[in-house]
N, C-alpha and C. Protein backbone atom coordinates (compact mmCIF):
# COMPACT_ATOMS: atom_id res chain seq x y z
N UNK A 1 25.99 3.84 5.54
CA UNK A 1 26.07 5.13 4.89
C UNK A 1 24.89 5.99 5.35
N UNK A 2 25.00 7.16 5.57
CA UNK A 2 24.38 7.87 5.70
C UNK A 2 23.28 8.44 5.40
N UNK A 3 22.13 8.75 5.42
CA UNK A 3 20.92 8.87 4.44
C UNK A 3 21.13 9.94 3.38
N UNK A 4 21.38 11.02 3.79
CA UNK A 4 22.06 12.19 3.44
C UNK A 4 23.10 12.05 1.98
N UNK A 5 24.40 11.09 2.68
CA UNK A 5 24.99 10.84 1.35
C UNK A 5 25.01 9.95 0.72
N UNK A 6 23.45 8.73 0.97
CA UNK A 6 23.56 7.56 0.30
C UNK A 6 22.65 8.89 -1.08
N UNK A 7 22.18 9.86 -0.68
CA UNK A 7 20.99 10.25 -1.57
C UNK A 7 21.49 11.21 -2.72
N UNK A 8 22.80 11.24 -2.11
CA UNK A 8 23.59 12.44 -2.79
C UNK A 8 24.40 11.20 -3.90
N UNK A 9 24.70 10.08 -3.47
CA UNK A 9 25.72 9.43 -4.48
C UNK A 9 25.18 9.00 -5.48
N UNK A 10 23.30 8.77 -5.01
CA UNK A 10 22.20 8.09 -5.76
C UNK A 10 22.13 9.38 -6.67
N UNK A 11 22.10 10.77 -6.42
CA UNK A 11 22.04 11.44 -7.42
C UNK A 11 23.00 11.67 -8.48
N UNK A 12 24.20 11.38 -7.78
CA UNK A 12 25.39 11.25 -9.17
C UNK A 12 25.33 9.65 -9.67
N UNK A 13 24.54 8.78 -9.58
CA UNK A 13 24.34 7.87 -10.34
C UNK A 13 25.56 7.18 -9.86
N UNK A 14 26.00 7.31 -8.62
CA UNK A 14 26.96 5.74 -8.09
C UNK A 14 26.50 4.64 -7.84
N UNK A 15 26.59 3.70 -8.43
CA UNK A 15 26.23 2.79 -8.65
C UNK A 15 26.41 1.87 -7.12
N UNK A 16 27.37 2.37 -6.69
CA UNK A 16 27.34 1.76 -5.15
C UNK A 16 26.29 2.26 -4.34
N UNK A 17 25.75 3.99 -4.68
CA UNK A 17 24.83 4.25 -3.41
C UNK A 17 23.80 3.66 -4.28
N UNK A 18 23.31 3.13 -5.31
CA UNK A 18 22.24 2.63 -5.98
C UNK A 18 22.08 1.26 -5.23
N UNK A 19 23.10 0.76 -5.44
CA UNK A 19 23.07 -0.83 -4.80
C UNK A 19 22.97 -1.20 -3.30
N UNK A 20 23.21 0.00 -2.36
CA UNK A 20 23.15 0.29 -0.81
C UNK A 20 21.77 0.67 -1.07
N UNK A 21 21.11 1.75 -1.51
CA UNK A 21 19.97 1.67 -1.58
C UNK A 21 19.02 0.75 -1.43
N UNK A 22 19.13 -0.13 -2.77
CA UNK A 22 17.93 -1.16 -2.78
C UNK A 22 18.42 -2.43 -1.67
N UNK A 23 19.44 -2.25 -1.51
CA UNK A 23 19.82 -3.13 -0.37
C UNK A 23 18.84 -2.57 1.20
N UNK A 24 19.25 -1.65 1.21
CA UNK A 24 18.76 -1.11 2.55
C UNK A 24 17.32 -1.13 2.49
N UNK A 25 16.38 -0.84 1.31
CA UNK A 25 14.83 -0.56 1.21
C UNK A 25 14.22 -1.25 0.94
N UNK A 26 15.09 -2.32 -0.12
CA UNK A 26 13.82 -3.34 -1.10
C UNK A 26 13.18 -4.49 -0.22
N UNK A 27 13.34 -5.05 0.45
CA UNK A 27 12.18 -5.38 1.49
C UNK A 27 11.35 -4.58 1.72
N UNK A 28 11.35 -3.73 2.41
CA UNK A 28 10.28 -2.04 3.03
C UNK A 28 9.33 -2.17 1.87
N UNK A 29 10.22 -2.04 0.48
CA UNK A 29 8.94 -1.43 -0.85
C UNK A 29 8.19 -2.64 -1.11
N UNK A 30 9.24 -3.66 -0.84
CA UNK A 30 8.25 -5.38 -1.61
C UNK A 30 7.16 -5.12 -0.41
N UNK A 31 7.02 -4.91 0.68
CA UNK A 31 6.23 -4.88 1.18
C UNK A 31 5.04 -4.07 1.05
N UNK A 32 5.04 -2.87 0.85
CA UNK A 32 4.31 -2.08 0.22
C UNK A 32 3.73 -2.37 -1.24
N UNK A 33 4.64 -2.94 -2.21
CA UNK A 33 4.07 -3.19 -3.29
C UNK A 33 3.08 -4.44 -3.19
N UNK A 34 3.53 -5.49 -2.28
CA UNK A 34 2.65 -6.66 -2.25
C UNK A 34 1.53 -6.13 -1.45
N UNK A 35 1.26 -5.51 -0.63
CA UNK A 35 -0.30 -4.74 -0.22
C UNK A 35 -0.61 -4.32 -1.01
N UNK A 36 -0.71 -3.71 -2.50
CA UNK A 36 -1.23 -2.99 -3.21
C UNK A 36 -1.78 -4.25 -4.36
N UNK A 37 -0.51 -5.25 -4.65
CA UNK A 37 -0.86 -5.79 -6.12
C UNK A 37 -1.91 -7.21 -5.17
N UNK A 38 -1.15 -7.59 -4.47
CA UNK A 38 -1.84 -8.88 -3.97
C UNK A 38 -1.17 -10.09 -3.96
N UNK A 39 0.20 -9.96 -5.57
CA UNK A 39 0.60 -11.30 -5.61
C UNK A 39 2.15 -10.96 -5.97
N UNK A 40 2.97 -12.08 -5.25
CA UNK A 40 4.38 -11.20 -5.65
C UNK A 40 4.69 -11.26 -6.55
N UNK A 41 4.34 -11.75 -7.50
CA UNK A 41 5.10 -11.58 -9.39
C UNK A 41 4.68 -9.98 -9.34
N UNK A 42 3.91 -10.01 -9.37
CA UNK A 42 3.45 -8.38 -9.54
C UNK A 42 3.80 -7.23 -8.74
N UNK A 43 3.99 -7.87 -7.48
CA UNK A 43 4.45 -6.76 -6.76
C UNK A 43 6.07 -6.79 -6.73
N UNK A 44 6.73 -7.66 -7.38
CA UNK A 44 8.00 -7.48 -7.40
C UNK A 44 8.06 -6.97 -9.05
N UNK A 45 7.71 -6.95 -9.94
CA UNK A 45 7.63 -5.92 -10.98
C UNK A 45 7.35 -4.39 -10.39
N UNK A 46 6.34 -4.06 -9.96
CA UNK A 46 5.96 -3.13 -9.88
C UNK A 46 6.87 -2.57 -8.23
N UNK A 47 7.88 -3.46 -8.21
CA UNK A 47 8.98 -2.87 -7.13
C UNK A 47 10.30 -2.43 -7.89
N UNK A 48 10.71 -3.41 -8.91
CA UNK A 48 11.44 -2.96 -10.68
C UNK A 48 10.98 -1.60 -11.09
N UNK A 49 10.06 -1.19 -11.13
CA UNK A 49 9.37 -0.01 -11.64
C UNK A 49 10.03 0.90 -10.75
N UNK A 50 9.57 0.98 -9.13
CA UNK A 50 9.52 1.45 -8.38
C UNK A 50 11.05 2.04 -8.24
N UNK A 51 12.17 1.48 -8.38
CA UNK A 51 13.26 1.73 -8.28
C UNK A 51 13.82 2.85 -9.43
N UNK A 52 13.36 1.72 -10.61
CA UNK A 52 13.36 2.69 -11.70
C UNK A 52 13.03 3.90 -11.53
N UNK A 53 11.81 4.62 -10.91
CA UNK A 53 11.65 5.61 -10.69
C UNK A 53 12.22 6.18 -9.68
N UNK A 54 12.69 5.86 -8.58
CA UNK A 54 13.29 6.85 -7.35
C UNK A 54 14.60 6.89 -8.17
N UNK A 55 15.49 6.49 -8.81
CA UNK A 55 16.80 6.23 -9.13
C UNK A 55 17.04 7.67 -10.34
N UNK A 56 15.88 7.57 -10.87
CA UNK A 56 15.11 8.68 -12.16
C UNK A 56 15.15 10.24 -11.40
N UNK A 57 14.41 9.95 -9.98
CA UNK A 57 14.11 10.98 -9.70
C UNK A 57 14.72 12.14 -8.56
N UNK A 58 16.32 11.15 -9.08
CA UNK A 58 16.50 11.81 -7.61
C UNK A 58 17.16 13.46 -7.75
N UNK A 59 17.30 14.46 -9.06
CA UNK A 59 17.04 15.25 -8.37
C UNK A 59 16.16 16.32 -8.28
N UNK A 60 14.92 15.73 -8.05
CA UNK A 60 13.90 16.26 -7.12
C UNK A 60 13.90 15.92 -5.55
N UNK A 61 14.38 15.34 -5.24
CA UNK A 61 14.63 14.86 -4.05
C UNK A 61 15.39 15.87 -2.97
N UNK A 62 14.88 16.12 -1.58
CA UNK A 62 15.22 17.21 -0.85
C UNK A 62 15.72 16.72 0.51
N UNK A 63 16.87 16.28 1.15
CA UNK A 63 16.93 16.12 2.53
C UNK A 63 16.56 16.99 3.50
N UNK A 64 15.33 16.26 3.99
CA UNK A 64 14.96 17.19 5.30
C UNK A 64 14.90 16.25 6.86
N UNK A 65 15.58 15.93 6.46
CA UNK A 65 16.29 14.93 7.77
C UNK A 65 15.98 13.54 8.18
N UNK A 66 16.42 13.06 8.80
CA UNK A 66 16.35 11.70 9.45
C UNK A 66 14.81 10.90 8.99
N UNK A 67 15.13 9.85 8.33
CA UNK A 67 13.63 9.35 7.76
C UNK A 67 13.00 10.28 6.47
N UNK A 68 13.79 11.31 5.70
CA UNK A 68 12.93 11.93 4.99
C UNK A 68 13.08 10.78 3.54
N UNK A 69 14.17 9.97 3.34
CA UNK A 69 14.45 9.80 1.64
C UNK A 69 13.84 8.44 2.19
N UNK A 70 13.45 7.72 3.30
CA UNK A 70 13.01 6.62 3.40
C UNK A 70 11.12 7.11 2.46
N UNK A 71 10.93 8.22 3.56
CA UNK A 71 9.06 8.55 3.14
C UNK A 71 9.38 8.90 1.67
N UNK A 72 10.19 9.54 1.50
CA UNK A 72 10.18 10.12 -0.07
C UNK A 72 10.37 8.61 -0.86
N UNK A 73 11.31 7.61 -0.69
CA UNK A 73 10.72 6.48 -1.77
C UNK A 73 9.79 5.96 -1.65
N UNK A 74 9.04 5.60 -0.40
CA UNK A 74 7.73 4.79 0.01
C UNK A 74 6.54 5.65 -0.80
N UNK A 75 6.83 6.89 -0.56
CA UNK A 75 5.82 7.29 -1.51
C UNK A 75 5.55 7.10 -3.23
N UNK A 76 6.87 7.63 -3.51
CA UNK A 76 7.22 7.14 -5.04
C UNK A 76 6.51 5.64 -4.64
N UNK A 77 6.94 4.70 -4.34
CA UNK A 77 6.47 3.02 -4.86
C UNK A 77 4.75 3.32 -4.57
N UNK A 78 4.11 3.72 -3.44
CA UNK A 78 2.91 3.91 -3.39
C UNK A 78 2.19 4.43 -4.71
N UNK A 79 2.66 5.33 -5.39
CA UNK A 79 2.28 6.10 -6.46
C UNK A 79 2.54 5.12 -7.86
N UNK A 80 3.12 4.45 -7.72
CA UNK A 80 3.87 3.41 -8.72
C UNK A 80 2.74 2.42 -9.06
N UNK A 81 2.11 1.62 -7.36
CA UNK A 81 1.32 0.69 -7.22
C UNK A 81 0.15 1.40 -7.43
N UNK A 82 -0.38 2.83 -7.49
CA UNK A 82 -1.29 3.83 -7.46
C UNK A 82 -1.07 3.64 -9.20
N UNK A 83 -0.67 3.94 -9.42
CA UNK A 83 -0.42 4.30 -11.30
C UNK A 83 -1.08 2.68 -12.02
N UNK A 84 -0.38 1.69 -11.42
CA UNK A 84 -0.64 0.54 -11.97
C UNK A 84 -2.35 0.14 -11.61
N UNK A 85 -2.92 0.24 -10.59
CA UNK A 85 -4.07 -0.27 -10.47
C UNK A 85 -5.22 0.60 -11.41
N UNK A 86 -4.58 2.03 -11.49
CA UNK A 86 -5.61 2.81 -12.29
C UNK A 86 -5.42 2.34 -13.77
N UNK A 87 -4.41 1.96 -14.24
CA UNK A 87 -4.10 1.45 -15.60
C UNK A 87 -4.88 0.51 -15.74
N UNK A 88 -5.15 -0.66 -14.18
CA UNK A 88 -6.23 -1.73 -14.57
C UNK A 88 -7.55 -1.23 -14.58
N UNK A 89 -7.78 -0.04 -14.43
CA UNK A 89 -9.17 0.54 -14.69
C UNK A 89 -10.39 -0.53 -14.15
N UNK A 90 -9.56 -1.09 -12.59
CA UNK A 90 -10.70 -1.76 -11.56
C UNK A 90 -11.60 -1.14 -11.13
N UNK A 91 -11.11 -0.11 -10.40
CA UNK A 91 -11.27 0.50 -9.06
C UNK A 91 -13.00 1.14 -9.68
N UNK A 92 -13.40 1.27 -10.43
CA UNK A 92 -14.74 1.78 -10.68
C UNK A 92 -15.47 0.62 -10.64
N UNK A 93 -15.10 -0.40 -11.09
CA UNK A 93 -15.85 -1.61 -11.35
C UNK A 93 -16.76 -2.36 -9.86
N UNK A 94 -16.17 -1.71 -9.21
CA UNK A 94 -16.57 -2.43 -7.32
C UNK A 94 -18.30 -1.73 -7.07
N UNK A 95 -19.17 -2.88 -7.52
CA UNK A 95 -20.10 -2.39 -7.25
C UNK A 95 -20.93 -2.57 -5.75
N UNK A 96 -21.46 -1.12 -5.88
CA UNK A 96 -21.68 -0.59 -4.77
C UNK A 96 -23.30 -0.82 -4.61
N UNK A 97 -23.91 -1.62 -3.45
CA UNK A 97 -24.99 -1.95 -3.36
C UNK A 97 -26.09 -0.79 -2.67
N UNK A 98 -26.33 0.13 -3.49
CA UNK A 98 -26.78 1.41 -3.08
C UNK A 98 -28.12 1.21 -2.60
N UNK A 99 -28.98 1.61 -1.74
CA UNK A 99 -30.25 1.65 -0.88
C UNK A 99 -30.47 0.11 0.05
N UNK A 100 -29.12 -0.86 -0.02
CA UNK A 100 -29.40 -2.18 0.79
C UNK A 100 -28.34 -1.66 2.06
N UNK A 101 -28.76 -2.13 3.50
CA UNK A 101 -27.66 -1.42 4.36
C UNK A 101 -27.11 -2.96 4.63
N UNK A 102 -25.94 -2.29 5.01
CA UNK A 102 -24.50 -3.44 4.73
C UNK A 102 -25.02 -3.96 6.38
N UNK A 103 -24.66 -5.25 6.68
CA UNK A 103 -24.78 -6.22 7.56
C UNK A 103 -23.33 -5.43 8.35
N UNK A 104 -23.72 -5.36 9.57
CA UNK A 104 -22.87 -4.52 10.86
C UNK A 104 -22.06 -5.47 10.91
N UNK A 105 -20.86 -5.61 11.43
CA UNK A 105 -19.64 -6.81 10.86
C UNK A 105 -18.94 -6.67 12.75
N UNK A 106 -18.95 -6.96 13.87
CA UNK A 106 -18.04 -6.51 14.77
C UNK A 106 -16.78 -7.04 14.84
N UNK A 107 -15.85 -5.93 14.42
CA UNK A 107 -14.71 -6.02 14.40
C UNK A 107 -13.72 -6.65 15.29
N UNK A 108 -12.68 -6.98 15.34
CA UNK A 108 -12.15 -8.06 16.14
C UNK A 108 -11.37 -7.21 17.14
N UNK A 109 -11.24 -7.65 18.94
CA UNK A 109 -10.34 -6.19 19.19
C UNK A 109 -8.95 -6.69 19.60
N UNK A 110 -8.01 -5.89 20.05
CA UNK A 110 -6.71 -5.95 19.81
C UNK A 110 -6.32 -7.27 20.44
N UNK A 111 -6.58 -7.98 21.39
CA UNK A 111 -6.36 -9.35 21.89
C UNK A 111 -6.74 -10.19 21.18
N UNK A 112 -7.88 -10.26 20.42
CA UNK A 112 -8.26 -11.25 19.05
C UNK A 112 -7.37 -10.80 17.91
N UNK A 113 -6.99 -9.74 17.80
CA UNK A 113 -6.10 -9.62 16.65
C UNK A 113 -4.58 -10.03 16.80
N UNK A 114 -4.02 -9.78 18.13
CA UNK A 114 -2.52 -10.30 18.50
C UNK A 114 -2.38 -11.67 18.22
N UNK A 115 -3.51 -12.61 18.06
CA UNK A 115 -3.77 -14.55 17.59
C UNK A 115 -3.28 -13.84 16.32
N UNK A 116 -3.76 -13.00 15.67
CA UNK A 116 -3.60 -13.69 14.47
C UNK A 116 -1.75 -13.34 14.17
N UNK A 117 -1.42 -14.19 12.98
CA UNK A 117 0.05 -13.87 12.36
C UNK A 117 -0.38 -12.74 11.34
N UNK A 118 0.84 -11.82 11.48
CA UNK A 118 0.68 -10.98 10.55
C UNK A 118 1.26 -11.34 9.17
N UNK A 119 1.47 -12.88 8.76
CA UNK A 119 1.82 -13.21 7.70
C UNK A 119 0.31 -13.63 7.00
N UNK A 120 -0.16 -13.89 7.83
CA UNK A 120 -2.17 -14.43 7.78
C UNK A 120 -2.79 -13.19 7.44
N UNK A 121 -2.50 -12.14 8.42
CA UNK A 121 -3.48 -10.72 7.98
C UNK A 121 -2.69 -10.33 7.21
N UNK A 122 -1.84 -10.11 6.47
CA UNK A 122 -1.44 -9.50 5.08
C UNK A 122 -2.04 -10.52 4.06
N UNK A 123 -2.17 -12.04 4.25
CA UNK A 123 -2.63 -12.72 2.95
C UNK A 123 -4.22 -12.14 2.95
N UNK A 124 -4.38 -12.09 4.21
CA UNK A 124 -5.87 -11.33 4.04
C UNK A 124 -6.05 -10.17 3.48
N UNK A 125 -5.28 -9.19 3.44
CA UNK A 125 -5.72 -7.48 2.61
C UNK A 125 -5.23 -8.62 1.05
N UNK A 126 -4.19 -8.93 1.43
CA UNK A 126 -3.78 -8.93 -0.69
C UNK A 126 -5.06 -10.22 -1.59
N UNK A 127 -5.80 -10.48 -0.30
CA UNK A 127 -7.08 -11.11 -1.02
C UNK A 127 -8.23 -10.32 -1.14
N UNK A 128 -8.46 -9.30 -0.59
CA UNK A 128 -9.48 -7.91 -1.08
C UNK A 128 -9.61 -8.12 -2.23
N UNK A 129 -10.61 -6.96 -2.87
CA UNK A 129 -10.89 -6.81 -4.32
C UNK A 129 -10.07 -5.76 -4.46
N UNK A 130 -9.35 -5.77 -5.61
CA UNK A 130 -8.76 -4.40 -5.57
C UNK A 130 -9.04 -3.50 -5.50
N UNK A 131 -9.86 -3.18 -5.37
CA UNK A 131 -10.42 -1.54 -4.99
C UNK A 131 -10.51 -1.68 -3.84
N UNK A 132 -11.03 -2.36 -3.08
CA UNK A 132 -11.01 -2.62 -1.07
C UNK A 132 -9.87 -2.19 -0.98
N UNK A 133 -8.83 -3.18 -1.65
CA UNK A 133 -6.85 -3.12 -0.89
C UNK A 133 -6.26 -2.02 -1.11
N UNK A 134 -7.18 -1.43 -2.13
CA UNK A 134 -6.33 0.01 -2.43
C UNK A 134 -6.96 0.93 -1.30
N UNK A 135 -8.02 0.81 -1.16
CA UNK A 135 -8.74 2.25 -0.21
C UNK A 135 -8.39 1.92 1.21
N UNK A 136 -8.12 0.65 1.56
CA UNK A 136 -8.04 -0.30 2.98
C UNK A 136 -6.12 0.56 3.47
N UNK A 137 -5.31 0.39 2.36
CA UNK A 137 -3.99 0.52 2.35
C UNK A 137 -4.02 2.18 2.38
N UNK A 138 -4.18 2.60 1.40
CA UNK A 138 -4.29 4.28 1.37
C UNK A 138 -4.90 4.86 3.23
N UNK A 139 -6.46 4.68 3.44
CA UNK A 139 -6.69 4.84 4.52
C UNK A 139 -5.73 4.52 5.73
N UNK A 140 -5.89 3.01 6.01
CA UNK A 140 -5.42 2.40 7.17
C UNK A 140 -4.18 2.09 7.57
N UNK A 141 -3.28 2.53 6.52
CA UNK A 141 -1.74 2.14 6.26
C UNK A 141 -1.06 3.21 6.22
N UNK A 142 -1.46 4.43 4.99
CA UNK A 142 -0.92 5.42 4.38
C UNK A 142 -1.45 6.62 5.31
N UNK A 143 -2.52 6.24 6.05
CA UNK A 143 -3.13 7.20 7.03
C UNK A 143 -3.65 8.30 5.58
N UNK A 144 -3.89 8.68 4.60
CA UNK A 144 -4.53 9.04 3.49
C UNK A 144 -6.14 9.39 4.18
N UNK A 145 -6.55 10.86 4.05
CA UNK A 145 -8.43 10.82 4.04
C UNK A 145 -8.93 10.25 2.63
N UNK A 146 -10.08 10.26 3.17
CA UNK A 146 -10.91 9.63 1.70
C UNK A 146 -10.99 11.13 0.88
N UNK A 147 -11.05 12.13 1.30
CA UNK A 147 -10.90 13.29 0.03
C UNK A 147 -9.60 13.36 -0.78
N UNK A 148 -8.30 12.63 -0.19
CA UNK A 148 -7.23 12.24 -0.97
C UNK A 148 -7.25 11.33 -1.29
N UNK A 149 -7.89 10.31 -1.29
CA UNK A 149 -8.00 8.82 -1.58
C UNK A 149 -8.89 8.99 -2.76
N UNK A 150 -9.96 9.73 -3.25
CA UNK A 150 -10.61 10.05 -4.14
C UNK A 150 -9.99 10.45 -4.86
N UNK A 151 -9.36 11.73 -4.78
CA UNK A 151 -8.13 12.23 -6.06
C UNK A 151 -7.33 11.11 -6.51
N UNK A 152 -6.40 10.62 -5.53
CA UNK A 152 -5.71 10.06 -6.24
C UNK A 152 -6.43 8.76 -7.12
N UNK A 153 -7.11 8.16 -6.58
CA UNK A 153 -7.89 6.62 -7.37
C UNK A 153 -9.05 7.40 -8.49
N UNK A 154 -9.13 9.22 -8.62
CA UNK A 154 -10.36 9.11 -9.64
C UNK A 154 -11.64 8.67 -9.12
N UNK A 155 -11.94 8.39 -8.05
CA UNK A 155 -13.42 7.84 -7.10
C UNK A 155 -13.80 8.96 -6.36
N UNK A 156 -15.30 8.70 -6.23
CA UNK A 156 -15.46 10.08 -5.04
C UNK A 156 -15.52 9.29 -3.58
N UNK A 157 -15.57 10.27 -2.75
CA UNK A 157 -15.30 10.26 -1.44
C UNK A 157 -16.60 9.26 -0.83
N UNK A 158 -17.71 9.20 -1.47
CA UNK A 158 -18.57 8.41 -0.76
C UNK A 158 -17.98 6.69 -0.84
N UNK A 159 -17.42 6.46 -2.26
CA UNK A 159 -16.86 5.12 -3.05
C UNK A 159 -15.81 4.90 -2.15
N UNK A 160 -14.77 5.89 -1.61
CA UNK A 160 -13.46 5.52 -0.81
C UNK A 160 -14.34 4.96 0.33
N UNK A 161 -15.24 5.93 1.02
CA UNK A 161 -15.96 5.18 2.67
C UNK A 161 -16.43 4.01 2.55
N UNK A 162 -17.19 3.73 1.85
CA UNK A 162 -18.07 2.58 1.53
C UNK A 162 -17.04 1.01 0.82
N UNK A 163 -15.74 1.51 -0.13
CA UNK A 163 -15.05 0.74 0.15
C UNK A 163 -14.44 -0.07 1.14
N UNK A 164 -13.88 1.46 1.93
CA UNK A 164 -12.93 1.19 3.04
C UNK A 164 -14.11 0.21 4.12
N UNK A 165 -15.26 0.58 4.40
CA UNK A 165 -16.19 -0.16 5.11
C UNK A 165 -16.58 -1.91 4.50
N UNK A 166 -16.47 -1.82 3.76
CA UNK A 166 -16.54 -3.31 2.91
C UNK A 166 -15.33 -3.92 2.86
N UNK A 167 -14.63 -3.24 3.23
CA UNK A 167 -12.81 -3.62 3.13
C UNK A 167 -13.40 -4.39 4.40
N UNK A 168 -13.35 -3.36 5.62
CA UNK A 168 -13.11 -3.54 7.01
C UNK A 168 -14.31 -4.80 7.49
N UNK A 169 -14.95 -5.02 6.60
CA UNK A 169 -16.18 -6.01 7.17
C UNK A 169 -15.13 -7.00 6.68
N UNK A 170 -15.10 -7.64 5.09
CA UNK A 170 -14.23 -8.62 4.43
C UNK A 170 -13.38 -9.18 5.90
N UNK A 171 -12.47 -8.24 6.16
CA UNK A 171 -11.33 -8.77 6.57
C UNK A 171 -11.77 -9.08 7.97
N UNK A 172 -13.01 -8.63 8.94
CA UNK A 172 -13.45 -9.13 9.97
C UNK A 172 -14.02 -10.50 9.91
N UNK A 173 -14.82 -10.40 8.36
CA UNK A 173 -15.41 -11.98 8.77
C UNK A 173 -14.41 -12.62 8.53
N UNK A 174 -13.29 -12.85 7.45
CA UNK A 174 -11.92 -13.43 7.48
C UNK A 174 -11.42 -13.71 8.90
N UNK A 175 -10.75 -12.58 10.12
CA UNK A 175 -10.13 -13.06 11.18
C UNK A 175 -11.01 -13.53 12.31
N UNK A 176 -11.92 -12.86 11.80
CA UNK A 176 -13.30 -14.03 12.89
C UNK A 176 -13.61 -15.50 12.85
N UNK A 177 -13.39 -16.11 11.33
CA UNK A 177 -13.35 -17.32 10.67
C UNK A 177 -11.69 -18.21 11.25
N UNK A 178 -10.76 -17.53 11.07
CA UNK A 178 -9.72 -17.85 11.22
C UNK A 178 -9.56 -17.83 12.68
N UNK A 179 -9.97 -17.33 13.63
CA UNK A 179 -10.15 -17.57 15.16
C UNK A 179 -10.46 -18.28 15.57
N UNK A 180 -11.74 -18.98 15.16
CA UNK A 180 -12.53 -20.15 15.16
C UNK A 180 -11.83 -20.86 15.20
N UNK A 181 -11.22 -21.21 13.88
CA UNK A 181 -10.03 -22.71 13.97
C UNK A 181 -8.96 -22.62 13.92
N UNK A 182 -8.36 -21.89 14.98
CA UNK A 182 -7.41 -21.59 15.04
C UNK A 182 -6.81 -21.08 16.58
């Protein structure tokens, strides 16, 4: 079916373009939701949610062509997994070691990273602290600046960098470790 009129049947509440829907996406979003929560009980709730809401919202929803109702739900679930982590009222809690300078971390480059499985580097972001996985995902995933990454998480822009940099060390000494024996 068409994107166009799977979005149109989803707005008259056919229960067939509902069920083509999550057929066609719900992998895409579990994926997205499990980068955000970390663990799949949670990220398959908060993919329940996620539906709930695009299904809610569709008419706000605008076809503007090829790939638009795919970005338009990915975003909804982003905002979903965005809603839920601020509810856990983490993301302030990540303390920030202010006047000590962070140990330079060298990052791994694209031939050390092709070793790894990307079933390995995803267990690696959904083991971040949550505030890392959120600013790591927003930034490096969502392509998001840290002046939008601040709005949306309630953090200022220095907390998104300094995350995202503590993100990016974490997960270096991780695939640096995992190279080793491996």
């Amino acid at each position: 079916m068409e994107e166009q009129i799977l979005a149109e049947g989803c707005r008259k509440g056919d229960d067939m373009a509902r069920k083509e829907l999550y057929d066609r996406y719900a992998g895409r979003l579990l994926s997205i939701c499990m980068r955000y929560a970390g663990d799949r009980a949670t990220a398959e709730d908060l993919l329940h949610d996620a539906f709930l809401k695009i299904y809610g919202a569709f008419d706000r929803f605008t076809y503007r062509g090829t790939g638009s109702l795919r970005a338009w739900i990915e975003r909804i679930t982003v905002n979903v997994a965005l809603e839920w982590i601020r509810s856990r009222s983490k993301l302030g809690s990540v303390t920030l070691d202010e006047g000590k300078a962070a140990a330079e971390v060298v990052e791994p480059d694209v031939a050390e990273m092709a070793r790894v499985p990307r079933e390995v580097l995803m267990r690696f972001i959904g083991e971040l602290p949550e505030g890392y996985r959120a600013v790591f995902n927003l930034y490096c995933i969502e392509e998001y600046s840290h002046r939008d990454i601040a709005r949306m998480l309630g953090i200022n822009e220095k907390s998104s960098s300094s995350q995202l940099f503590r993100a990016r060390a974490m997960l270096a000494r991780r695939i640096r470790a995992y190279l080793e024996t491996h």
